[in-house]
N, C-alpha and C. Protein backbone atom coordinates (compact mmCIF):
# COMPACT_ATOMS: atom_id res chain seq x y z
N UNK A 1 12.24 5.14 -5.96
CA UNK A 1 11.29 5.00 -7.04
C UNK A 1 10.34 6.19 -7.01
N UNK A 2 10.12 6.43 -8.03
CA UNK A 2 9.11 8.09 -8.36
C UNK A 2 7.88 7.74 -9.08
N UNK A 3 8.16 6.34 -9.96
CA UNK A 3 6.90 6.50 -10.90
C UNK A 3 6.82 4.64 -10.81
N UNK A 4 5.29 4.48 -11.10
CA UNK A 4 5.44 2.83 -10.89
C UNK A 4 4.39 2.75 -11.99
N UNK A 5 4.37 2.02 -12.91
CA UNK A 5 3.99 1.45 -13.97
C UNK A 5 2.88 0.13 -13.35
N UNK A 6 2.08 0.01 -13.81
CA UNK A 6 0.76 -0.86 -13.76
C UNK A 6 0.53 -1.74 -14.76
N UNK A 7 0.95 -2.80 -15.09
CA UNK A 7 1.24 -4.09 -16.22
C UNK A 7 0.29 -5.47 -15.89
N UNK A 8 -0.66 -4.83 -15.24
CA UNK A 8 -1.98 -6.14 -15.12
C UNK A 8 -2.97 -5.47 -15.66
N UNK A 9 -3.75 -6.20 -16.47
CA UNK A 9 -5.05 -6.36 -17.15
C UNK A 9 -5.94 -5.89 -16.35
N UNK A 10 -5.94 -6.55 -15.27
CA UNK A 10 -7.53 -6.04 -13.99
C UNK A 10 -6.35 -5.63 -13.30
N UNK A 11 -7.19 -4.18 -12.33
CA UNK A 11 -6.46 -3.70 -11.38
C UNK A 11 -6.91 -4.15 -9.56
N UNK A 12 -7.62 -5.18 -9.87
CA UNK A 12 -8.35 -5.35 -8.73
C UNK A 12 -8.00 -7.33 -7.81
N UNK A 13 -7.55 -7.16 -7.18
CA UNK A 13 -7.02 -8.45 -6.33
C UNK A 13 -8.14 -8.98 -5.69
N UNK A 14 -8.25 -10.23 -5.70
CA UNK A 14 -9.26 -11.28 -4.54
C UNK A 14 -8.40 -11.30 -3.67
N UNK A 15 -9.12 -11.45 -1.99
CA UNK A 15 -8.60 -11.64 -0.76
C UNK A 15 -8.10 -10.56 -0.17
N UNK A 16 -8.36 -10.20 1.25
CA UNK A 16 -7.94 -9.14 1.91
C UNK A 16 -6.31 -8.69 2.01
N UNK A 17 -5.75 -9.94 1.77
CA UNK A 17 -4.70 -9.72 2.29
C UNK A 17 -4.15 -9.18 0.78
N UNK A 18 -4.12 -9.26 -0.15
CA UNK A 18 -4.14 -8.17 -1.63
C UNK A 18 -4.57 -7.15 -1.76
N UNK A 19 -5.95 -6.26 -0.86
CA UNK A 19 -6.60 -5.39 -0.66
C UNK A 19 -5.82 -4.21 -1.20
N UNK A 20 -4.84 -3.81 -0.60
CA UNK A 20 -3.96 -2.81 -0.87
C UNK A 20 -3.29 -2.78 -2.15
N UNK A 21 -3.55 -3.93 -3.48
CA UNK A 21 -3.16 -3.69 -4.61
C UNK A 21 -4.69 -3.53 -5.38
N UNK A 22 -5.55 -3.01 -5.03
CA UNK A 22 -6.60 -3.22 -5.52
C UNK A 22 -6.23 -1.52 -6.09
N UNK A 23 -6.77 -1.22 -7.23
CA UNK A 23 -6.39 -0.10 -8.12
C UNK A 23 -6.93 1.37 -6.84
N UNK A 24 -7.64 1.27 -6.79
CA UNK A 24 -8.02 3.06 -5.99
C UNK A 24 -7.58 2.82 -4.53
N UNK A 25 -7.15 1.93 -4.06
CA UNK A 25 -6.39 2.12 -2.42
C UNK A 25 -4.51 1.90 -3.06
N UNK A 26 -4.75 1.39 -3.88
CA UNK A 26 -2.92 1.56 -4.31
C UNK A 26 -2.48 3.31 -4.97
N UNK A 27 -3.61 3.45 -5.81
CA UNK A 27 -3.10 4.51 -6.68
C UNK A 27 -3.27 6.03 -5.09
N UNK A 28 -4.35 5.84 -4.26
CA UNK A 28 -4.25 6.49 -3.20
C UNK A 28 -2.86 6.61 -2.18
N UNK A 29 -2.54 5.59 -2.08
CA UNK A 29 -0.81 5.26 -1.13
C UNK A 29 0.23 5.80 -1.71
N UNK A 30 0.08 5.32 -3.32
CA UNK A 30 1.16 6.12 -4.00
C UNK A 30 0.74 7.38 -4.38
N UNK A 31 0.03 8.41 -4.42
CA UNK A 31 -0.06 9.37 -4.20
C UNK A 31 0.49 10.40 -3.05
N UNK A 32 0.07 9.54 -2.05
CA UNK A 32 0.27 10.11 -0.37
C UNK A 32 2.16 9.96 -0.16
N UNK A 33 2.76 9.18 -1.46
CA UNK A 33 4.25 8.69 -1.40
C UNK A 33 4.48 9.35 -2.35
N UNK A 34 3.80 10.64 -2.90
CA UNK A 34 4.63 11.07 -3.64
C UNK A 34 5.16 10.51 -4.93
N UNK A 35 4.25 8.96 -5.40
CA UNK A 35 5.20 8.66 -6.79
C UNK A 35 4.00 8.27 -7.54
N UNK A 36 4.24 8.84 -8.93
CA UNK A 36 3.27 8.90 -9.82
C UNK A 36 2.76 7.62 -10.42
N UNK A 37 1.61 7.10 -10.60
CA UNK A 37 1.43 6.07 -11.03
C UNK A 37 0.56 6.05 -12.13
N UNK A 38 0.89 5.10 -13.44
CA UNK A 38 0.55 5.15 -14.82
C UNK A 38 0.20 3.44 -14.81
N UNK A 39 -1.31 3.09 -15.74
CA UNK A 39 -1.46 1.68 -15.89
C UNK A 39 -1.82 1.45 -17.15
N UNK A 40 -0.58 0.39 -17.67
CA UNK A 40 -0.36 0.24 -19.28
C UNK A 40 -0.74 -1.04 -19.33
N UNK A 41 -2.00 -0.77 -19.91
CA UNK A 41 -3.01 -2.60 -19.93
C UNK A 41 -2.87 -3.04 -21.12
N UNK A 42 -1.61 -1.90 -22.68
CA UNK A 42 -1.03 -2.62 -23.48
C UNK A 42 -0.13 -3.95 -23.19
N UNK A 43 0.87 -3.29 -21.79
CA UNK A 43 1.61 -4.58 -21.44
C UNK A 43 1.17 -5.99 -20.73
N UNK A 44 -0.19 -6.02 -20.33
CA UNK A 44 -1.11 -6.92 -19.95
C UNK A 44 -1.28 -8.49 -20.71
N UNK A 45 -0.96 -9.19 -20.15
CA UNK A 45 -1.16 -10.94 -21.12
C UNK A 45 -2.73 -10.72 -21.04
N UNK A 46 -3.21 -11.13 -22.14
CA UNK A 46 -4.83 -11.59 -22.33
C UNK A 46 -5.07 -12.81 -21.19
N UNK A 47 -6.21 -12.95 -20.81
CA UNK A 47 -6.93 -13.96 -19.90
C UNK A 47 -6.46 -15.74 -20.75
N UNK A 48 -6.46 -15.44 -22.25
CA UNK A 48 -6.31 -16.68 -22.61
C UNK A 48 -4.43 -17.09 -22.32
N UNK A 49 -3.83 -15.91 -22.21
CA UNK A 49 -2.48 -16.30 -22.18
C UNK A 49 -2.39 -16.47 -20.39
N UNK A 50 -3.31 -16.01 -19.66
CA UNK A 50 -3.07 -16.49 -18.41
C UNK A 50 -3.58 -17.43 -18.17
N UNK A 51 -4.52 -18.13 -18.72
CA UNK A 51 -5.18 -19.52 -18.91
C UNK A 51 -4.36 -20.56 -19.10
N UNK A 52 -3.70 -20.41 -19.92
CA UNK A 52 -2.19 -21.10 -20.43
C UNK A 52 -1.27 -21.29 -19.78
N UNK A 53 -1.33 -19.69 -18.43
CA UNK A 53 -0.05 -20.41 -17.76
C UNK A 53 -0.86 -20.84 -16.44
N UNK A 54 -1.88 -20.95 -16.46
CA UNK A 54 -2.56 -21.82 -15.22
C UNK A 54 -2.60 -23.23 -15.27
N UNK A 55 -2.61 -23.11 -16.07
CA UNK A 55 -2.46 -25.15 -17.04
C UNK A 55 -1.04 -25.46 -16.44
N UNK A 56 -0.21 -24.80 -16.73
CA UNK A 56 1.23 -25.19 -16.54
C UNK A 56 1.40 -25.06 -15.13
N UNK A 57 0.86 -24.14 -14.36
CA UNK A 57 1.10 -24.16 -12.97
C UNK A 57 0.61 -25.09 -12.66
N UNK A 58 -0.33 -25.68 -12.73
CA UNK A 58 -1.26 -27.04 -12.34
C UNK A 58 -0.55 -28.03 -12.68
N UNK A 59 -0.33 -28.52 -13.73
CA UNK A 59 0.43 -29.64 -13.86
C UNK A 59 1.72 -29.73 -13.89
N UNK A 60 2.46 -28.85 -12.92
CA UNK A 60 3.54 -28.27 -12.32
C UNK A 60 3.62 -28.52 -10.77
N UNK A 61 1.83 -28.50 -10.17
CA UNK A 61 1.41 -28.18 -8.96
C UNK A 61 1.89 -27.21 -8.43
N UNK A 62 1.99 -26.05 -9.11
CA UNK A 62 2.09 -24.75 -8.00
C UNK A 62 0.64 -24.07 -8.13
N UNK A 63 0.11 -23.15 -7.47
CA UNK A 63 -0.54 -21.75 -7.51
C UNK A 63 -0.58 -20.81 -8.72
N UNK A 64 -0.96 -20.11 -8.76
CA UNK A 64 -0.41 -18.72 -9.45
C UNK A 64 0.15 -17.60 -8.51
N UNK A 65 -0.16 -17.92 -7.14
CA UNK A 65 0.70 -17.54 -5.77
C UNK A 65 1.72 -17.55 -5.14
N UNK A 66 1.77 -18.94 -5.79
CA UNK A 66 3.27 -20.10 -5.50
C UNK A 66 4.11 -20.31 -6.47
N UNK A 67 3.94 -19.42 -8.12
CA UNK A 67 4.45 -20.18 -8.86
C UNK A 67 5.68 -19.37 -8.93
N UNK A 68 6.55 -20.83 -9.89
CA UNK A 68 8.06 -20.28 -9.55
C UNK A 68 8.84 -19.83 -10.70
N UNK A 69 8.08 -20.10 -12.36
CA UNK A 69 8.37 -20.02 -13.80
C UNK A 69 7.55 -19.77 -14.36
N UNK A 70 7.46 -19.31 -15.61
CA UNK A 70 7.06 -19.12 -16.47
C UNK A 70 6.94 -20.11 -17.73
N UNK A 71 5.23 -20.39 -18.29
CA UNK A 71 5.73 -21.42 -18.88
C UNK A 71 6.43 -21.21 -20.40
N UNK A 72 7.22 -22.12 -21.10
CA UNK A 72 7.67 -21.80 -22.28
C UNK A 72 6.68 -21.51 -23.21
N UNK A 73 5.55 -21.73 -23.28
CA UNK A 73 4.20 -21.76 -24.15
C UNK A 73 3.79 -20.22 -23.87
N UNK A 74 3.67 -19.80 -22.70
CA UNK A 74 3.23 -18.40 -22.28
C UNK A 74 4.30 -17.42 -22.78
N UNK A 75 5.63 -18.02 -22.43
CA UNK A 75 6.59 -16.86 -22.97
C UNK A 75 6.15 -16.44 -24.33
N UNK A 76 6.39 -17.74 -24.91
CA UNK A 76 6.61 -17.42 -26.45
C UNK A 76 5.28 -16.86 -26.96
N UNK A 77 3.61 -16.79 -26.55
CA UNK A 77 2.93 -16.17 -26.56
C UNK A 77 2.66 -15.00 -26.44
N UNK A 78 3.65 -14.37 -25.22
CA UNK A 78 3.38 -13.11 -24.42
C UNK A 78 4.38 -12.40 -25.48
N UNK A 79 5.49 -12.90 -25.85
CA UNK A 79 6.33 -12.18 -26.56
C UNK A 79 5.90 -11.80 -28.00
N UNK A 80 4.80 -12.74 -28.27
CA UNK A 80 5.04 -12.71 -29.76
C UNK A 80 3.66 -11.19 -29.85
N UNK A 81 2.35 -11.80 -29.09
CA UNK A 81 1.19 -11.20 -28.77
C UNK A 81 1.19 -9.62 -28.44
N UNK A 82 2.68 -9.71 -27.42
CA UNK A 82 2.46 -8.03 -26.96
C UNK A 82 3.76 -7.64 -26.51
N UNK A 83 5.00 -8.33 -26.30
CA UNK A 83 5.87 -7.44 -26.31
C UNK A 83 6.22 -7.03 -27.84
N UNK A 84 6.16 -8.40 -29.14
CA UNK A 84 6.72 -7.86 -30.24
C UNK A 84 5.51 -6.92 -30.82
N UNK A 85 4.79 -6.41 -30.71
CA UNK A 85 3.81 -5.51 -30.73
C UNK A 85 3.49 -4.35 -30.52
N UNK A 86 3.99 -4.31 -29.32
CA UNK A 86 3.91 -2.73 -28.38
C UNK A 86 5.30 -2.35 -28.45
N UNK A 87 5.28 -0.86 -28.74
CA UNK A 87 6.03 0.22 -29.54
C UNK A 87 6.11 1.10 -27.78
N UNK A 88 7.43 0.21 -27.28
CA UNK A 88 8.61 0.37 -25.98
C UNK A 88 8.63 2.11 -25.82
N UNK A 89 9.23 2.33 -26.85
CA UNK A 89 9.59 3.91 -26.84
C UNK A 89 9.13 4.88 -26.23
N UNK A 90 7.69 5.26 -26.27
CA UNK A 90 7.29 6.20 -26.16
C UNK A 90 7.05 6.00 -24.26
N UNK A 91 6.92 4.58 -23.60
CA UNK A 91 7.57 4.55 -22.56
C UNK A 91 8.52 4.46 -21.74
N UNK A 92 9.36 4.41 -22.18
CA UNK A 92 10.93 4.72 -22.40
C UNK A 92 10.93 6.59 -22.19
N UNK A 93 10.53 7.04 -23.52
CA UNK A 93 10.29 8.43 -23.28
C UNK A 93 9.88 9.13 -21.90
N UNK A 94 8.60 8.83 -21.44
CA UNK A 94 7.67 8.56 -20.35
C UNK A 94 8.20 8.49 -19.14
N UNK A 95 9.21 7.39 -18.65
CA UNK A 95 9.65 7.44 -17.84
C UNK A 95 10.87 8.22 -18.04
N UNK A 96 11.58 8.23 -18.74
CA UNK A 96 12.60 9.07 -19.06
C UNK A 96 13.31 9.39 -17.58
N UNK A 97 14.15 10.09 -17.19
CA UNK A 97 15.06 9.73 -16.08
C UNK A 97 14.92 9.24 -14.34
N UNK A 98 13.68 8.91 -14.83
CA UNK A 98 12.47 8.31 -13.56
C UNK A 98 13.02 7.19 -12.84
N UNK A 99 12.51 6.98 -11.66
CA UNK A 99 13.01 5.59 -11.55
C UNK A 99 11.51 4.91 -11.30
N UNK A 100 11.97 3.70 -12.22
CA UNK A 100 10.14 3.50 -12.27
C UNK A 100 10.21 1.67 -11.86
N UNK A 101 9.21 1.55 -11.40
CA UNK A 101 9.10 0.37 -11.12
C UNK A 101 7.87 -0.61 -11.70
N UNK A 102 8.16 -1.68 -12.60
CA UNK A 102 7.29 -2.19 -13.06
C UNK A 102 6.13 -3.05 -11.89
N UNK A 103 4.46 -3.03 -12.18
CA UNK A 103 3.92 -3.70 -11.16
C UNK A 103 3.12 -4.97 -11.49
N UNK A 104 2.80 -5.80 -11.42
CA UNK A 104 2.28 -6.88 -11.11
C UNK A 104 1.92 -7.56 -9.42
N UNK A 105 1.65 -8.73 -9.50
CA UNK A 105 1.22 -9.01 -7.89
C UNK A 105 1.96 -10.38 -7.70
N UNK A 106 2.51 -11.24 -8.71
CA UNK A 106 3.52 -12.22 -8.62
C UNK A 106 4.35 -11.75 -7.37
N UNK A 107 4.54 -12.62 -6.57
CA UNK A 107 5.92 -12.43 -5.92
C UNK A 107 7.14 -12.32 -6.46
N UNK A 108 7.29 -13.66 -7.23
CA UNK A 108 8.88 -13.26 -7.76
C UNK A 108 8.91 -12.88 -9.37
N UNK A 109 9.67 -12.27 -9.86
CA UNK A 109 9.86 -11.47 -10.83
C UNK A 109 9.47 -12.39 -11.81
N UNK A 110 10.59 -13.90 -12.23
CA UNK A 110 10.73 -14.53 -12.96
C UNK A 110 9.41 -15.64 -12.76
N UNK A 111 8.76 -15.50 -12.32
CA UNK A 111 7.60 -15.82 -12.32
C UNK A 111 6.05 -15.26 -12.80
N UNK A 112 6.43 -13.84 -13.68
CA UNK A 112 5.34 -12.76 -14.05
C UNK A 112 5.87 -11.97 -15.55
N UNK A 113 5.37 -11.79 -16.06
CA UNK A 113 5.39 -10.96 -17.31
C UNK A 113 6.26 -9.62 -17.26
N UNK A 114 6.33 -9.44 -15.80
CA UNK A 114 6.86 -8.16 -16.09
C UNK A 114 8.50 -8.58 -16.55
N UNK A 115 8.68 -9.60 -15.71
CA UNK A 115 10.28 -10.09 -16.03
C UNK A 115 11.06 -10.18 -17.83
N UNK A 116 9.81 -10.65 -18.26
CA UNK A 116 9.86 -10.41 -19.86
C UNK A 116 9.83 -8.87 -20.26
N UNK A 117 9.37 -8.05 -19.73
CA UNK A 117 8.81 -6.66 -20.33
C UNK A 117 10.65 -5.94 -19.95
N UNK A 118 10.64 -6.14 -18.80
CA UNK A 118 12.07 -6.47 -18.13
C UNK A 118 13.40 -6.48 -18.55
N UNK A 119 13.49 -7.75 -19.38
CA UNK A 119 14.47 -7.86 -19.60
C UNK A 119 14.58 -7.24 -21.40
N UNK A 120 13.53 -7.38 -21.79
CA UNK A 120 13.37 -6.61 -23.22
C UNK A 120 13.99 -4.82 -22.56
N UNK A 121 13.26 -4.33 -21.90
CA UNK A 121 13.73 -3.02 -22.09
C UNK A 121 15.11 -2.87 -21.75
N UNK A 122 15.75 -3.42 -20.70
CA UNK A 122 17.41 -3.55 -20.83
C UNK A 122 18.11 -4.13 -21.85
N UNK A 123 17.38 -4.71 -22.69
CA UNK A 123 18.52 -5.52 -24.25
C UNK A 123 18.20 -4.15 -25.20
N UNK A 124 16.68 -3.56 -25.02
CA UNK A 124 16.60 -2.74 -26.15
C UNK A 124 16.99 -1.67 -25.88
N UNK A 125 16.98 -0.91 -24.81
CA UNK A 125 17.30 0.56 -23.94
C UNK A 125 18.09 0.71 -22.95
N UNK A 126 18.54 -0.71 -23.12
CA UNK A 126 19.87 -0.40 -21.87
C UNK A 126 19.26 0.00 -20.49
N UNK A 127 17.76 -0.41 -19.70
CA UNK A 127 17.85 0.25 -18.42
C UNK A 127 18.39 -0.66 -17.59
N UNK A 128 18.71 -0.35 -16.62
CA UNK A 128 19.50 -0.72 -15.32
C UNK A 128 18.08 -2.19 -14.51
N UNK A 129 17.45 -2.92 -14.72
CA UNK A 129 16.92 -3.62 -13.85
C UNK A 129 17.19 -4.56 -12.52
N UNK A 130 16.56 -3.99 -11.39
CA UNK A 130 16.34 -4.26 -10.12
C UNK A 130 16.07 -4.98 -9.88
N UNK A 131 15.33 -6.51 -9.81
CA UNK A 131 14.14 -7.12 -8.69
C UNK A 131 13.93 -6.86 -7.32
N UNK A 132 12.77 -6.65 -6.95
CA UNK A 132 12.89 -6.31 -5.44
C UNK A 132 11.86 -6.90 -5.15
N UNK A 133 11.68 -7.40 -3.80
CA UNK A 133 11.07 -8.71 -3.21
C UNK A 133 10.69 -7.52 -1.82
N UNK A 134 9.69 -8.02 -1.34
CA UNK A 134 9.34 -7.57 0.00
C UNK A 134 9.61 -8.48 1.16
């Protein structure tokens, strides 16, 4: 990976043990690694669409730490609000033969927005998508 994309609203994590995704000690690491980092707070769900899926995690009983889906209410929000909205291309362009990695702080993919941003740019641009888990 060369270039990593930034797809959260706030760049800044509660709790130490997140510390290292907090925007100026991350964008510092990936510097020192050599891979460029860009933060597109177009691709960002609004607070009310994460509100929405906190409801669902709750009466789900997971976290937003723990959670394991996405709710159908949030999808169809997130999609309608800002993926059918935001004009793909010119990041597409952007990264252009990069290998870029979308970021969020979800653990698993299908549990975060980016998975939507995700799977849109492989139906619309054909890229190759990864998940990768630590």
């Amino acid at each position: 990976m060369n270039l990593l994309l930034d797809v959260r609203q706030r760049r800044g994590v509660r709790g130490a043990r997140y510390a290292w995704a907090n925007a100026a000690r991350l964008e510092a690491a990936l510097r020192e690694a050599g891979i460029r980092y860009q933060h597109l707070p177009e691709l960002a769900p609004t607070t009310a669409m994460r509100e929405l899926q906190y409801e669902a995690d709750a009466a789900r009983g997971e976290g937003k730490r723990s959670r394991t889906v996405l709710a159908p209410a949030y999808v169809e929000r997130y999609t309608e609000e800002v993926l059918d909205r935001v004009d793909l291309e010119p990041i597409v362009r952007f990264v252009g033969r990069s290998t870029a990695a979308l970021f969020c702080v979800e653990r698993d993919a299908a549990a975060c927005h980016r998975s939507l941003i995700a799977a849109r740019l492989g139906r619309e641009y054909g890229a190759r998508i990864v998940n990768l888990r630590p």
